[in-house]
Protein backbone atom coordinates (compact mmCIF):
# COMPACT_ATOMS: atom_id res chain seq x y z
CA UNK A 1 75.06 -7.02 14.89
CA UNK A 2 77.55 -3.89 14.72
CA UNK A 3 73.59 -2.16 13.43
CA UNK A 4 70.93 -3.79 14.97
CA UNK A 5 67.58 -3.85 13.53
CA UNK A 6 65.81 -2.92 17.15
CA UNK A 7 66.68 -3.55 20.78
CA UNK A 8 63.52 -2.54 23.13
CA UNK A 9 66.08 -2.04 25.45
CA UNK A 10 67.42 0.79 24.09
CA UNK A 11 64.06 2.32 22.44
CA UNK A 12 62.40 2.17 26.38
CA UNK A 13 65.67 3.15 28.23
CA UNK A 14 64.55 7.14 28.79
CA UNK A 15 61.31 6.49 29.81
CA UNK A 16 61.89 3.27 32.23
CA UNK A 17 62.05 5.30 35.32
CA UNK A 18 59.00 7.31 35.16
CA UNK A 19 57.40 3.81 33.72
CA UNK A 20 58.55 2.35 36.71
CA UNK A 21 57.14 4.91 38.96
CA UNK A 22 53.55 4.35 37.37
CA UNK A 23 53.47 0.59 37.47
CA UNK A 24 54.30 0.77 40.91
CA UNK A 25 51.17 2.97 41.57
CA UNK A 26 49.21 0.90 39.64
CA UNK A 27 50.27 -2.80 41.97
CA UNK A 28 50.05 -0.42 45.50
CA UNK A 29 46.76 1.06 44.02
CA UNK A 30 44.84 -2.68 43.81
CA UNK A 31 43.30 -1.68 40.72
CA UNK A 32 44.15 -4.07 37.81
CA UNK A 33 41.11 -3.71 35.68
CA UNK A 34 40.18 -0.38 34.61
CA UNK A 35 41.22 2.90 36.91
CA UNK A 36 42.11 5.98 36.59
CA UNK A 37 45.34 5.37 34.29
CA UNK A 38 43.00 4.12 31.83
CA UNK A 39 40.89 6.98 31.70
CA UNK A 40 44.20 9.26 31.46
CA UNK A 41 45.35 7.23 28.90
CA UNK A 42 42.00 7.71 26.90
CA UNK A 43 41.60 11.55 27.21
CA UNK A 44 45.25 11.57 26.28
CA UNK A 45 45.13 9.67 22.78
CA UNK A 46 41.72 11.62 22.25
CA UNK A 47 43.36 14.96 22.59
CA UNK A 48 46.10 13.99 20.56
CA UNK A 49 44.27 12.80 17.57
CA UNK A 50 41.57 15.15 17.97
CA UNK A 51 38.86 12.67 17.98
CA UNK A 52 36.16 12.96 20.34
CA UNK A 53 36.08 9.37 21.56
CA UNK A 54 39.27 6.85 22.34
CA UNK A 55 38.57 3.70 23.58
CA UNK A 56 41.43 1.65 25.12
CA UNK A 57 41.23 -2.15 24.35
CA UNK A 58 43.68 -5.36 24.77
CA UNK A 59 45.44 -4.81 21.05
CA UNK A 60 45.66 -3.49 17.58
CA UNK A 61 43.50 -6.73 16.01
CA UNK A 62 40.80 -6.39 18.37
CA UNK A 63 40.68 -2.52 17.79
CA UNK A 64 39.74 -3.34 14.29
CA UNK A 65 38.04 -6.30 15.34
CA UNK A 66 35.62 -4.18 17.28
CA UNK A 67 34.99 -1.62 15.35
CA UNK A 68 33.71 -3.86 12.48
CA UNK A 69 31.71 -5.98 15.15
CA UNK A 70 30.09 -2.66 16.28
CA UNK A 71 29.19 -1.95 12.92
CA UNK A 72 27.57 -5.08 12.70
CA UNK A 73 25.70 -5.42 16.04
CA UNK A 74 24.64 -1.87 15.51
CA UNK A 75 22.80 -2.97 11.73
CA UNK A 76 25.04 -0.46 9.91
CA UNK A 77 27.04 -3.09 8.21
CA UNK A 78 24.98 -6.35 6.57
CA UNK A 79 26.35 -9.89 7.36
CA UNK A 80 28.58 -10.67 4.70
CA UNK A 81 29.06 -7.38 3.87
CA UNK A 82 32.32 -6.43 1.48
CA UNK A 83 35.38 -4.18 2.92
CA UNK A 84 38.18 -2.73 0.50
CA UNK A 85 41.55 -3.37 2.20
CA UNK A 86 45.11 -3.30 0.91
CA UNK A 87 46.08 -6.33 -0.40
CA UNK A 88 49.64 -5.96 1.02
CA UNK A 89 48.91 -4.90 4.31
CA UNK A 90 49.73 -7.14 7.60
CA UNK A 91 47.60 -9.94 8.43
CA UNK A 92 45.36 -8.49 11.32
CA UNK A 93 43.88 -6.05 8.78
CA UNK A 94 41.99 -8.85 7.30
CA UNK A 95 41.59 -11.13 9.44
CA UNK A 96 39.10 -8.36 11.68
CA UNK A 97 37.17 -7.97 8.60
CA UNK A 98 36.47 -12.15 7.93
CA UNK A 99 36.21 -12.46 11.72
CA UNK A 100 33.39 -9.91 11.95
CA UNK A 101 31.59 -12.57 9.21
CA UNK A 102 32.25 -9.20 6.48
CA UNK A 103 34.44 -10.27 3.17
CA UNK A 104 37.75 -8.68 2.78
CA UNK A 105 38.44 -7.32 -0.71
CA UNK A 106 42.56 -7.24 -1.33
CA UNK A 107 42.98 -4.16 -2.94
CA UNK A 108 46.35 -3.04 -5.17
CA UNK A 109 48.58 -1.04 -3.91
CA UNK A 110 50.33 1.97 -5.20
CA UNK A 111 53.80 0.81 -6.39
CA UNK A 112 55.08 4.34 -5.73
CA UNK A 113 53.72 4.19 -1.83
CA UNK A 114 53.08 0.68 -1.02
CA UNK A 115 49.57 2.19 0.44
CA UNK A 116 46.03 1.38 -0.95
CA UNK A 117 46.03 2.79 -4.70
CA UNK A 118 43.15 5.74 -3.93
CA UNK A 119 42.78 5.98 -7.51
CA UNK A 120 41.28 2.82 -8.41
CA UNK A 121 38.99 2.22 -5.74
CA UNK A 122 35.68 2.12 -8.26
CA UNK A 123 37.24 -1.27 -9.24
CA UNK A 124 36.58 -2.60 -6.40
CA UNK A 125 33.23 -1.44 -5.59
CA UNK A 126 29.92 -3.85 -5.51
CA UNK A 127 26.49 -3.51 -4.15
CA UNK A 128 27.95 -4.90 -1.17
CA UNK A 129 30.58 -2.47 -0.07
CA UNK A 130 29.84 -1.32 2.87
CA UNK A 131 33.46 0.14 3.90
CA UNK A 132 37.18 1.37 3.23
CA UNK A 133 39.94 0.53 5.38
CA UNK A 134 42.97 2.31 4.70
CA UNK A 135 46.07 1.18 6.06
CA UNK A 136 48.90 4.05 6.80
CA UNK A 137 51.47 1.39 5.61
CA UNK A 138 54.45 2.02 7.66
CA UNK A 139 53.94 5.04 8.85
CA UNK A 140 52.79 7.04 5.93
CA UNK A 141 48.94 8.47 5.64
CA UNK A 142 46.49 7.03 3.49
CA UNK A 143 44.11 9.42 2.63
CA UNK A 144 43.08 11.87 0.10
CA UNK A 145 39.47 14.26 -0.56
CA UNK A 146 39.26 11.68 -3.21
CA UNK A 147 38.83 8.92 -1.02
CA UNK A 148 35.86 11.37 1.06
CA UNK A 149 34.29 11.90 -1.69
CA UNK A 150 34.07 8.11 -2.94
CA UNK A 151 32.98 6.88 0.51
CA UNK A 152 30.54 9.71 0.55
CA UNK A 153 28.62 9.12 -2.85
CA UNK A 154 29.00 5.46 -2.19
CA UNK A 155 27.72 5.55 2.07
CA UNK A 156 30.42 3.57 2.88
CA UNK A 157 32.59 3.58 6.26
CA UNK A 158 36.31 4.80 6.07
CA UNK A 159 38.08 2.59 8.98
CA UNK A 160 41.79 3.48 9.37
CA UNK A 161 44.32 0.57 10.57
CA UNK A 162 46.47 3.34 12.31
CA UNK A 163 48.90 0.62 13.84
CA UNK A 164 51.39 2.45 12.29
CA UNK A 165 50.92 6.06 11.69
CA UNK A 166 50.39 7.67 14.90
CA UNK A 167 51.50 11.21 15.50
CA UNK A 168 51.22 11.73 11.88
CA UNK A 169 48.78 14.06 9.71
CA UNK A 170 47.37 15.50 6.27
CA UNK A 171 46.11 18.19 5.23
CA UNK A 172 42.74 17.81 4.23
CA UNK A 173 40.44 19.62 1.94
CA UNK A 174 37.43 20.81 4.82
CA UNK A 175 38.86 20.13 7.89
CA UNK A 176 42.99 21.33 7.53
CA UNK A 177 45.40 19.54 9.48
CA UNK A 178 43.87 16.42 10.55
CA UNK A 179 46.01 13.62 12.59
CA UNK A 180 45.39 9.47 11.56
CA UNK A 181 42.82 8.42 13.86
CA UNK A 182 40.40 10.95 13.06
CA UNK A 183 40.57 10.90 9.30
CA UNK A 184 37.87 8.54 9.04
CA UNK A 185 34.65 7.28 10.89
CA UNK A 186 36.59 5.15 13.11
CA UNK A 187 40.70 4.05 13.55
CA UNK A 188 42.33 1.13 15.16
CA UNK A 189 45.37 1.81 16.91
CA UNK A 190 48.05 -0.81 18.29
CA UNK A 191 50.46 -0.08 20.57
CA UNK A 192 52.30 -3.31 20.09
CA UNK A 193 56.33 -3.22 21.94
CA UNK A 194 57.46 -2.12 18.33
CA UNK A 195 55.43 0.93 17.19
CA UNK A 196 56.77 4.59 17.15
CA UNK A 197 54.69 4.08 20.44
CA UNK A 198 54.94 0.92 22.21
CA UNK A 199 53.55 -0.70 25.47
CA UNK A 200 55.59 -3.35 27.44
CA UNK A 201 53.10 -5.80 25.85
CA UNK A 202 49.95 -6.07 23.92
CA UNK A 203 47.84 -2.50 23.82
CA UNK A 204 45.72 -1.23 21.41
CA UNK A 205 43.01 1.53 21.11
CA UNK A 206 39.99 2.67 19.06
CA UNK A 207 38.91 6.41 18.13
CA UNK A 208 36.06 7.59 16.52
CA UNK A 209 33.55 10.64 16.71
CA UNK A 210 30.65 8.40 16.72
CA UNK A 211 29.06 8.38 20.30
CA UNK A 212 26.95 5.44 19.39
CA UNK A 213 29.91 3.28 17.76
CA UNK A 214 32.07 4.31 21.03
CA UNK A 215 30.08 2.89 23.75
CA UNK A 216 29.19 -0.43 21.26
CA UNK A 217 33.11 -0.72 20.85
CA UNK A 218 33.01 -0.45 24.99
CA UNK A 219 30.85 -2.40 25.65
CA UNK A 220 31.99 -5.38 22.88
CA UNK A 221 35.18 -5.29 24.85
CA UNK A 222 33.68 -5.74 27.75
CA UNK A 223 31.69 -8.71 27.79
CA UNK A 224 29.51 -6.76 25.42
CA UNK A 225 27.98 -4.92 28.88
CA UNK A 226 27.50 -1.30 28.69
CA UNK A 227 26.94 -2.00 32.60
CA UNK A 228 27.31 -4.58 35.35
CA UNK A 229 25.79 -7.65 34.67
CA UNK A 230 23.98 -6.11 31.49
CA UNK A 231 24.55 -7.47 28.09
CA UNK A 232 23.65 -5.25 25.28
CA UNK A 233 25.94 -7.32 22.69
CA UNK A 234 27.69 -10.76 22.53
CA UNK A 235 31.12 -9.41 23.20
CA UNK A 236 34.47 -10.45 24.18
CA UNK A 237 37.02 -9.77 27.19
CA UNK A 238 39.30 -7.04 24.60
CA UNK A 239 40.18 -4.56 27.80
CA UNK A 240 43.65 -2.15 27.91
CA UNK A 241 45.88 -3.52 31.07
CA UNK A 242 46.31 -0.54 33.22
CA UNK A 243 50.17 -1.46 33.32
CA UNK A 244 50.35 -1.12 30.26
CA UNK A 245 48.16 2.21 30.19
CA UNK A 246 50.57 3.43 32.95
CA UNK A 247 53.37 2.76 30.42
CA UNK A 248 51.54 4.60 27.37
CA UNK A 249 50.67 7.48 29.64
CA UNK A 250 54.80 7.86 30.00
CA UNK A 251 55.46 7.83 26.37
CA UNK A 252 52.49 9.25 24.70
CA UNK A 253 53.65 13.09 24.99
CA UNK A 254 56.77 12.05 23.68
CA UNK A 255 55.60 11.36 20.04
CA UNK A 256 56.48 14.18 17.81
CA UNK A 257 60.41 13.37 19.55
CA UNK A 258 60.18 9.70 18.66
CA UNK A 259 58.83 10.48 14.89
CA UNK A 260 61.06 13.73 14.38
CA UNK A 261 64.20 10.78 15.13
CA UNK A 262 62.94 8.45 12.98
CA UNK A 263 62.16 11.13 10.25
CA UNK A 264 66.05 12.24 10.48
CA UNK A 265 67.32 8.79 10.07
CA UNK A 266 65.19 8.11 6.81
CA UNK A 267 66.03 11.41 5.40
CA UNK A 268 69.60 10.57 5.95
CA UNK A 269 68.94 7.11 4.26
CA UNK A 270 67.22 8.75 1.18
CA UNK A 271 70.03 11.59 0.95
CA UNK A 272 73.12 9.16 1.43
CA UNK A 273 71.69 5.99 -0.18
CA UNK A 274 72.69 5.70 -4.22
CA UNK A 275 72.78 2.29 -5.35
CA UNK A 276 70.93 1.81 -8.08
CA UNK A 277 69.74 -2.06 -6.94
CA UNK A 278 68.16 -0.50 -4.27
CA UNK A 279 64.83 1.64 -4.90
CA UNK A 280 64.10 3.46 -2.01
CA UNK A 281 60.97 4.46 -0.32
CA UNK A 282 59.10 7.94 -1.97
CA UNK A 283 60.02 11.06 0.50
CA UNK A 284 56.68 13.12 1.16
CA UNK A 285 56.23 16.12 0.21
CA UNK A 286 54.30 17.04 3.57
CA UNK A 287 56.98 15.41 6.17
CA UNK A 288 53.95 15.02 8.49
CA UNK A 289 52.71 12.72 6.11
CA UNK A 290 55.16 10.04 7.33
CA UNK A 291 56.17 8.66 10.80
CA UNK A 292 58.40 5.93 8.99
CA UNK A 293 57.41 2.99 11.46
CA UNK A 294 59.56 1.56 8.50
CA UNK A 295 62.23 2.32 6.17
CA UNK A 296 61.83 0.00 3.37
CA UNK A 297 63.37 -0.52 0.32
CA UNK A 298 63.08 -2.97 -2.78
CA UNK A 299 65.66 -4.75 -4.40
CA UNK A 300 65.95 -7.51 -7.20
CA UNK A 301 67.66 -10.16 -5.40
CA UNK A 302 66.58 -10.25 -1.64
CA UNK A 303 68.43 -12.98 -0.56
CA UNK A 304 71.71 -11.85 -1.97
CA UNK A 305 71.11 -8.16 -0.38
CA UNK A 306 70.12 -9.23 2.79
CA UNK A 307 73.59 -11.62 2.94
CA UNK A 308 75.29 -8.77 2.51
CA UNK A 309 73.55 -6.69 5.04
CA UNK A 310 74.57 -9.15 7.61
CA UNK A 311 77.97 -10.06 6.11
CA UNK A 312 78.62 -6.00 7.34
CA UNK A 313 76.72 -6.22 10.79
CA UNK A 314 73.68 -4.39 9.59
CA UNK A 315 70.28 -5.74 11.19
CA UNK A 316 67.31 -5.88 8.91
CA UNK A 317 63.85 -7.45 8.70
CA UNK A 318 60.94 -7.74 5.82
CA UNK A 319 57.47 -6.33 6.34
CA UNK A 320 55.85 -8.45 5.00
CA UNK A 321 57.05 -11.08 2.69
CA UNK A 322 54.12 -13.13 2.23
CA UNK A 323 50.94 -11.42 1.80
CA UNK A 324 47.82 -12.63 3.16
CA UNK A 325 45.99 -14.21 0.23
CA UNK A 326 49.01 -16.60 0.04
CA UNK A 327 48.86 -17.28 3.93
CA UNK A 328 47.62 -20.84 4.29
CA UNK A 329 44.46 -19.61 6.36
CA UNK A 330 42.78 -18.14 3.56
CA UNK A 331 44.75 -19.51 0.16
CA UNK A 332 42.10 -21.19 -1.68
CA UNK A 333 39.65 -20.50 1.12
CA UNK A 334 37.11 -18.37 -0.86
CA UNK A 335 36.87 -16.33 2.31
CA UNK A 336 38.33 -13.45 0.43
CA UNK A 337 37.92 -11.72 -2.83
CA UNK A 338 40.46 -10.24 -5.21
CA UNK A 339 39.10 -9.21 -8.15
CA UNK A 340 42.23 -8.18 -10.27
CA UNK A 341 45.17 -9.54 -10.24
CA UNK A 342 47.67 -8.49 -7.54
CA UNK A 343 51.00 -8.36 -9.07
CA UNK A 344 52.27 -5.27 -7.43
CA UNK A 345 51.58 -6.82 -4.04
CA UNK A 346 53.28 -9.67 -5.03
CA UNK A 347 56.30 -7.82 -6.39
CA UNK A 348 56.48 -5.89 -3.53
CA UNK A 349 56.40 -8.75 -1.07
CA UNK A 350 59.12 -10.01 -3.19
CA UNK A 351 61.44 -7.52 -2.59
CA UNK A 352 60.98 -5.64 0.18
CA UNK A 353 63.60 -5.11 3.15
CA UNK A 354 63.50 -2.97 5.73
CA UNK A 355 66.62 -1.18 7.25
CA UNK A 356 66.88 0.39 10.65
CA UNK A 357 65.23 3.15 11.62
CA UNK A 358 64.43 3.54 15.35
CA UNK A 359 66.36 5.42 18.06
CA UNK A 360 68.60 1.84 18.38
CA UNK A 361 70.00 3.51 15.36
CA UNK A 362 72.08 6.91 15.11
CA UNK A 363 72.17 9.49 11.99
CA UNK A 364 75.57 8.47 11.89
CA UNK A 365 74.68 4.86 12.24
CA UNK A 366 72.59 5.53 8.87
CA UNK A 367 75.26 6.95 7.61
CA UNK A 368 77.38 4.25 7.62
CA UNK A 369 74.98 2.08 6.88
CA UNK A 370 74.36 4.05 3.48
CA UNK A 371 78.07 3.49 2.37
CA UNK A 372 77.51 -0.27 2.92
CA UNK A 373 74.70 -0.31 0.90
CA UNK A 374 76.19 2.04 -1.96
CA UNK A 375 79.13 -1.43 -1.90
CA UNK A 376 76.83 -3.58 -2.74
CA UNK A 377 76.96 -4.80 -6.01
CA UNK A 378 74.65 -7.72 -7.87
CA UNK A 379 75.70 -10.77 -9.54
């Protein structure tokens, strides 16, 4: 590809020296579970987000995975208790909710955003609700007072799935700038090798103001022992590899640079970018508002587009064509609940393609990449 979609390669290629340097402290240091880069890299993300609490676990499922198990274990969330998710979100949203024995409930989207439609949340609601988890869909925030105010007259939880949002904020009614991750009661990060932020492997992390929810979310991802051989919890091995701590430490200051690149590519998409078979993604108002993990657009015909993509060397992907209440794991299962129709997931998973947008890719790149797409033509 003349435009690839992403090569890691290139995205870790500034920081791979001073990576370097701290992996190699990590092997001389003989400390491969837990240490000191852990701890750095916990203060760090808490004193980004603002949150008082970060806890650093093995990956961005079992940050969600936790939280809702500490929920549970801690009696603030009933067995079989009902969540409100996206319906179009990825996978691991949902699957933390039905693994914590809780019942997802898929959600529309808004068609204008692609995130949870904040608006129609009472349709969702039953005696059983017990929380909201928001996703910031590729990179733009989720959140409104409206959505404070429901969860507050209702008691229910807000949970963020912040796997791809970080670095960016809103401003909210009470509280002014706030960042994801400390939006809601608690927020599952992953630092998967893709994010705006990425490890050399699987990394994920949980933040919350809740002293009581952070050491159950410790202690659940530790064997569920808040100390040595002391179970509190039946918990799970879920712990952040220092290594890969070492390599967050590297990158994590370097956020704002990595989303201010990204945001300059997708305003260069959205400026340059006129074919009318192509509906692109809505530009915030607030740029903080997005980190644009992805740049995705919609068009009628995704095979033909996408042929045409790579007919001119252009690299792209799809996030996420098949949503999951048509995975097999939970089509027909009953493990789910959707109580209205979800035709604007469906459409969206339909046609949905996402173009490059990470530092692989130059304005110039996007550019170009815009007159290709203004040449495509249907039928």
């Amino acid at each position: 590809m003349t435009f690839p979609f992403l090569e890691l390669a290139t995205v870790n290629a500034p920081f791979m020296e001073e990576i370097q340097k701290r992996v190699a402290g990590v092997i001389a240091s003989g400390r491969y579970v837990g240490g000191p880069e852990i701890d750095e890299f916990e203060e760090n993300l808490a004193r980004l987000t603002g949150a008082r609490f970060a806890v650093g676990v093995s990956n961005g499922l079992d940050a969600l995975r936790l939280i809702l198990r500490a929920y549970v274990a801690m009696g603030v969330f009933p067995p079989g208790g009902e969540v409100i998710v996206p319906a179009n979100t990825y996978i691991a949203s949902v699957l933390a909710i039905s693994d914590a024995g809780l019942v997802p409930v898929l959600a529309e989207p808004s068609a204008a955003t692609s995130n949870l439609d904040l608006d129609r949340l009472e349709e969702y609601l039953s005696p059983k609700t017990c929380a909201v988890m928001p996703v910031h869909l590729y990179g733009r925030v989720c959140f409104s007072g409206a959505l404070e105010e429901f969860a507050r007259r209702n008691s229910l939880r807000i949970i963020e799935d912040n796997a791809q949002a970080i670095g960016a904020s809103t401003m909210t009614p009470d509280r002014g700038r706030v960042m994801t991750g400390n939006l809601g009661d608690a927020a599952g990060f992953s630092f998967y090798p893709t994010k705006n932020i990425g490890a050399l492997g699987d990394a994920g992390a949980v933040t919350t103001n809740d002293a009581d929810l952070a050491r159950m979310v410790r202690a659940l991802a530790n064997y569920g022992s808040d100390r040595r051989y002391h179970n509190i919890a039946e918990g799970f091995n879920c712990r952040l590899d220092p290594v890969q701590a070492a390599v967050l430490n590297v990158k994590l200051p370097w956020i704002d640079r990595e989303n201010s690149y990204r945001r300059a590519i997708a305003e260069t998409y959205i400026r340059e970018i006129s074919n009318p078979a192509v509906m692109l993604p809505l530009l915030p108002g607030d740029a903080g508002e997005m980190v644009w993990h992805q740049f995705v657009v919609h068009t009628a015909d995704r095979a033909a587009f996408t042929a045409w993509l790579e007919k001119n060397g252009v690299g792209w992907d799809s996030h996420y064509a098949v949503p999951p209440h048509l995975q097999p794991c939970y089509l027909g299962s009953g493990r789910i609940v959707s109580p209205r129709p979800l035709t604007v997931t469906e459409r969206l998973a339909d046609t949905c393609v996402s173009l490059p947008v990470t530092r692989c890719t130059s304005v110039e790149d996007a550019r170009t990449i815009s007159g290709i797409i203004n040449r495509y033509t249907t039928g």
